[in-house]
C-alpha atoms as a PDB file:
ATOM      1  CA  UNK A   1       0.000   0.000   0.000  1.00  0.00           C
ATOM      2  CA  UNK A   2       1.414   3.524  -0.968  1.00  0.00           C
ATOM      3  CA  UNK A   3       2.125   5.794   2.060  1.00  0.00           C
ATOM      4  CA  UNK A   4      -0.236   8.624   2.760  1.00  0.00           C
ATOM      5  CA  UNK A   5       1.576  12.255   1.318  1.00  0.00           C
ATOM      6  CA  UNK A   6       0.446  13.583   4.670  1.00  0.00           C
ATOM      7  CA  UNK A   7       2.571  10.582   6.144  1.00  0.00           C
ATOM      8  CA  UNK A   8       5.545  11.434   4.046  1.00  0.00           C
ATOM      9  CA  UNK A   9       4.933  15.144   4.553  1.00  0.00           C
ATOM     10  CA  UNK A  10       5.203  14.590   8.385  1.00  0.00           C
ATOM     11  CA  UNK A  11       8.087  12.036   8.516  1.00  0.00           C
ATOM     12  CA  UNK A  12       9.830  14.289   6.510  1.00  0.00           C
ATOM     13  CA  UNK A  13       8.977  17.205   8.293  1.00  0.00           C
ATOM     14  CA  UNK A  14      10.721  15.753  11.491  1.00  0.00           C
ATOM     15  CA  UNK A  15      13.887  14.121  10.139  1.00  0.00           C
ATOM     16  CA  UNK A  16      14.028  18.017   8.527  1.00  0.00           C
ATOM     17  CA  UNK A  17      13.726  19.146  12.094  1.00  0.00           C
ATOM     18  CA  UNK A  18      16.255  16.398  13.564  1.00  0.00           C
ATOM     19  CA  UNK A  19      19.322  17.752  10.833  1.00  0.00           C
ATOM     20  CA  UNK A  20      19.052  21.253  12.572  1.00  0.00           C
ATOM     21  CA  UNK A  21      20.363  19.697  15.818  1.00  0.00           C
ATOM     22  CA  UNK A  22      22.700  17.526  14.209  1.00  0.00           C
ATOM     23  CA  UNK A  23      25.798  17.444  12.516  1.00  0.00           C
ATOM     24  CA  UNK A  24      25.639  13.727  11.303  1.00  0.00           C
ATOM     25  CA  UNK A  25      25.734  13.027   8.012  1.00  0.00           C
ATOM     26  CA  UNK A  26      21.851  12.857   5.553  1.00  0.00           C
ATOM     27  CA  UNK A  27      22.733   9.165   5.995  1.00  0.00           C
ATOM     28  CA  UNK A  28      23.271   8.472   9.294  1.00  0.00           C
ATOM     29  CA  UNK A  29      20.132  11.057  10.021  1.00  0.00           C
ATOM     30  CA  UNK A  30      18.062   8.684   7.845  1.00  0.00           C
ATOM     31  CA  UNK A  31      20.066   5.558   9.604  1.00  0.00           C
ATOM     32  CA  UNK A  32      19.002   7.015  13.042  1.00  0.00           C
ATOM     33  CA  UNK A  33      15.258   7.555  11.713  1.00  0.00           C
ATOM     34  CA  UNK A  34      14.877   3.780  10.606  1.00  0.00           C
ATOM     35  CA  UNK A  35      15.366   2.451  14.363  1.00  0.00           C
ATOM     36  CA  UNK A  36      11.728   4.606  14.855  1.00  0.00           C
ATOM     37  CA  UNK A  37       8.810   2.864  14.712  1.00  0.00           C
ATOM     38  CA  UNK A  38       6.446   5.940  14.548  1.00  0.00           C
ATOM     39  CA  UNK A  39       8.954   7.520  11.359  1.00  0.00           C
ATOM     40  CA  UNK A  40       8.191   6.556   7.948  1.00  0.00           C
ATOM     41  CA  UNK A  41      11.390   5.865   5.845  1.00  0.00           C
ATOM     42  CA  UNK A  42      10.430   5.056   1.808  1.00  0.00           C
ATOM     43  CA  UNK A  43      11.839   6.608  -0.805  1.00  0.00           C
ATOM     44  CA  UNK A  44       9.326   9.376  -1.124  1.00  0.00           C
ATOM     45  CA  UNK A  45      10.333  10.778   2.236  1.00  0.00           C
ATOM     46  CA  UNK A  46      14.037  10.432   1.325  1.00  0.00           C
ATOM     47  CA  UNK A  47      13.770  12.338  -1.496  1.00  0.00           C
ATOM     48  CA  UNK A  48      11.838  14.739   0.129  1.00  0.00           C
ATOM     49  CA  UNK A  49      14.645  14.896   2.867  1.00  0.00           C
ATOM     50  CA  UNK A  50      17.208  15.286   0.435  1.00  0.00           C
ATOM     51  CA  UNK A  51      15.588  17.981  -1.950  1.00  0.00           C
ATOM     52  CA  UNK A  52      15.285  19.763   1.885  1.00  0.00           C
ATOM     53  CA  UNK A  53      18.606  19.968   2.134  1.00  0.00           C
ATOM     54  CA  UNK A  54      19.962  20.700  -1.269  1.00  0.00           C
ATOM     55  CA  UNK A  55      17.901  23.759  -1.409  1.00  0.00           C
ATOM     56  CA  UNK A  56      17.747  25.067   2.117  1.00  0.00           C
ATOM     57  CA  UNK A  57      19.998  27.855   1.159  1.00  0.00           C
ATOM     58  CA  UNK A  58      17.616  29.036  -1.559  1.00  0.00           C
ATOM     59  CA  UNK A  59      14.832  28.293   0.765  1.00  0.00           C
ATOM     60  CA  UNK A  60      16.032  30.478   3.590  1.00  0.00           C
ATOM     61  CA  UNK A  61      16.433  33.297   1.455  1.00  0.00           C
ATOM     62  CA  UNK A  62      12.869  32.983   0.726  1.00  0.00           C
ATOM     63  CA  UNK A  63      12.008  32.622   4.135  1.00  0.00           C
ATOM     64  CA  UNK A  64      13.774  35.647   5.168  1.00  0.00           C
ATOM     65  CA  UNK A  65      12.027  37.611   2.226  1.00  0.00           C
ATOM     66  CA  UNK A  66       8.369  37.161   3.953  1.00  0.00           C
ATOM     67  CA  UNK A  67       9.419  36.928   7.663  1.00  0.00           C
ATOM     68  CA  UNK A  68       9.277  40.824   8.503  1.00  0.00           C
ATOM     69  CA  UNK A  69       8.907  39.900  12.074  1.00  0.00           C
ATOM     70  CA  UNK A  70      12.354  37.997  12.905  1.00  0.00           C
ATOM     71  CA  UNK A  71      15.760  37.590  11.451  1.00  0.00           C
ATOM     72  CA  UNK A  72      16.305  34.005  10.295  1.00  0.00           C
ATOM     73  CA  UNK A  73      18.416  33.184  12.998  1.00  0.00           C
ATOM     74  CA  UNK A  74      15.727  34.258  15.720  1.00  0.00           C
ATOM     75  CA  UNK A  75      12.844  31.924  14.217  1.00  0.00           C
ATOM     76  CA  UNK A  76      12.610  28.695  16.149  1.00  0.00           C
ATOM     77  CA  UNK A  77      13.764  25.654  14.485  1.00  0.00           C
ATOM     78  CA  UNK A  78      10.583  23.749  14.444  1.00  0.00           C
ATOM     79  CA  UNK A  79       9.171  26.881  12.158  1.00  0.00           C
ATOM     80  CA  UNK A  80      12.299  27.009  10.292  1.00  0.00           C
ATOM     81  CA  UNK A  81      11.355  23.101   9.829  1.00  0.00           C
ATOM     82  CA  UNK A  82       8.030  23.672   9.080  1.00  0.00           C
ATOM     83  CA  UNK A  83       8.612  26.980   6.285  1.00  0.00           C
ATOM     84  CA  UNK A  84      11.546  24.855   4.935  1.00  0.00           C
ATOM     85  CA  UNK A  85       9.421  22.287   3.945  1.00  0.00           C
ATOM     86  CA  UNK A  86       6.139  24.260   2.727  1.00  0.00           C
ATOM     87  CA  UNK A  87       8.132  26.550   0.273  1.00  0.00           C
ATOM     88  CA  UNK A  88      10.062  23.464  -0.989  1.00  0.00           C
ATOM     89  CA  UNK A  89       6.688  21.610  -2.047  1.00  0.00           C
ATOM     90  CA  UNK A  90       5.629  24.827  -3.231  1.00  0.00           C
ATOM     91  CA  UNK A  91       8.788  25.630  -5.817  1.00  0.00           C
ATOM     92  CA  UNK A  92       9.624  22.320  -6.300  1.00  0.00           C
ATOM     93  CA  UNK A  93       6.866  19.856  -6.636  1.00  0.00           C
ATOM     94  CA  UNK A  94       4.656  19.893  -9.135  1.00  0.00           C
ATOM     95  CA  UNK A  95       2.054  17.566  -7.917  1.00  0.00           C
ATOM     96  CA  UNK A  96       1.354  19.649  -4.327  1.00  0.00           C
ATOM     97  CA  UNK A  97       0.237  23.011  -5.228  1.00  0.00           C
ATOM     98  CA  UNK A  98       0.994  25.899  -2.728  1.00  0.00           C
ATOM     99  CA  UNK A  99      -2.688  26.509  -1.210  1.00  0.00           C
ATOM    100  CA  UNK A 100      -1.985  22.248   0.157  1.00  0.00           C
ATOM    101  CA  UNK A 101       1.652  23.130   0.967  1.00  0.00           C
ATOM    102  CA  UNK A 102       0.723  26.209   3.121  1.00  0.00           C
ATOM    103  CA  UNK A 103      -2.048  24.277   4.608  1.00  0.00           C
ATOM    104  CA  UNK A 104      -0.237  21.264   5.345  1.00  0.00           C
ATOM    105  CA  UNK A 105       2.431  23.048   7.023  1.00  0.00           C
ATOM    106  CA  UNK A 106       0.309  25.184   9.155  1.00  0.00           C
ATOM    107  CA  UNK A 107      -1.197  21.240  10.280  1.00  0.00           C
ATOM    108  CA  UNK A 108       1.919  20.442  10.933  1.00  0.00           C
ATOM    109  CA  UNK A 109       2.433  23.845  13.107  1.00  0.00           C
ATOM    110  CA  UNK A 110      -0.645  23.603  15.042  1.00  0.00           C
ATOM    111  CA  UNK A 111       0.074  19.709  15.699  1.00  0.00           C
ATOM    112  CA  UNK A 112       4.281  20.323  16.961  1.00  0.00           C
ATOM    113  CA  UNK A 113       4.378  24.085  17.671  1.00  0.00           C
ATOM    114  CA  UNK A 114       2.616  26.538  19.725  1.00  0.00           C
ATOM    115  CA  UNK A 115      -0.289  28.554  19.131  1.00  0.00           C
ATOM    116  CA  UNK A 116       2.102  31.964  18.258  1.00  0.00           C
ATOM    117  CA  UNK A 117       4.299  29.752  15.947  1.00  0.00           C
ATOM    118  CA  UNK A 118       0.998  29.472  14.277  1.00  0.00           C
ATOM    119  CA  UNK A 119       0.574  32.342  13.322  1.00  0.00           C
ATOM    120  CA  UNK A 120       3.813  33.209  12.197  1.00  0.00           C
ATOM    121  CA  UNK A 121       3.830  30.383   9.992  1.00  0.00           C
ATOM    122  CA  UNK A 122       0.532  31.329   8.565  1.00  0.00           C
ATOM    123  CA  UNK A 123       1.816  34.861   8.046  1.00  0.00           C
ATOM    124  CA  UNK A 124       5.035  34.219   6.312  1.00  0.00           C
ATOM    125  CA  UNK A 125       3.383  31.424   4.228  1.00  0.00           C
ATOM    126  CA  UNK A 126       1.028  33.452   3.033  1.00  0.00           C
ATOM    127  CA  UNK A 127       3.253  36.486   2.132  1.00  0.00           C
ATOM    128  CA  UNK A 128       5.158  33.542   0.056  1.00  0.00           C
ATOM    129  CA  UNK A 129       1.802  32.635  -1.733  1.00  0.00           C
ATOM    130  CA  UNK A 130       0.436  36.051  -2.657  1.00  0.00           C
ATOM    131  CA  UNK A 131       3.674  37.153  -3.809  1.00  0.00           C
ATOM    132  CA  UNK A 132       4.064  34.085  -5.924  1.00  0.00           C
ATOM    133  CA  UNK A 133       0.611  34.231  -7.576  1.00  0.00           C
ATOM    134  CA  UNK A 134       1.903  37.664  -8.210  1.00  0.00           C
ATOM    135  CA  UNK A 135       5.264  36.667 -10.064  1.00  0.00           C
ATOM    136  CA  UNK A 136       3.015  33.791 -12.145  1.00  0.00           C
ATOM    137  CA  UNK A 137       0.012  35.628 -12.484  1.00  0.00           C
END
């Protein structure tokens, strides 16, 4: 049976979160993630994983762009996790368009984070989207 994209979404989502406390290798991160019963580890999440952290450069600039209210380095590292993740499925996967991105990740948010990180999410997500639908509109 194919995993869930909300299932993949969220196991990615935390091994994201795990490599900003880490300084272990992508594979010994995914090693480390396969010992967890509660993680899913297929391909789809790998890849996810992976496309993470090839682009998190490019995806922190973005994130910087919309966050007016903190510096990069002040936004907590489960909403770094979070934002990461949202604006990568939104520039970079074709099949998950960026209204299910944003709304996924805010999910996400509400399910790991607390109620302000909410809201920030929310806020710099959809600064992302609007300006977006500007650039392709």
């Amino acid at each position: 049976m194919a995993a869930k994209r909300r299932d993949v979404r969220e196991s990615a989502f935390i091994i994201s979160f795990e490599m900003l406390f880490r300084d272990d290798s992508i594979d010994e991160i995914f090693e480390a993630a396969q010992m967890l019963d509660d993680i899913l580890l297929n391909d789809e999440v790998r890849r996810l994983v992976e496309g993470i952290d090839e682009k998190k450069d490019e995806l922190d600039i973005e994130i910087a762009k919309y966050s007016k209210q903190r510096s990069l380095a002040r936004i907590p590292r489960i909403n770094l996790a979070v934002l990461r993740l949202a604006i990568y499925e939104a520039l970079y996967d074709d099949k998950v368009p960026v209204n299910v991105a944003i709304s996924e990740a805010v999910k996400l948010t509400e399910k790991y984070a607390q109620e302000p990180d909410v809201s920030f999410v929310n806020g710099v997500l959809g600064a992302f989207a609007r300006n977006t639908a500007k650039e392709n509109g």
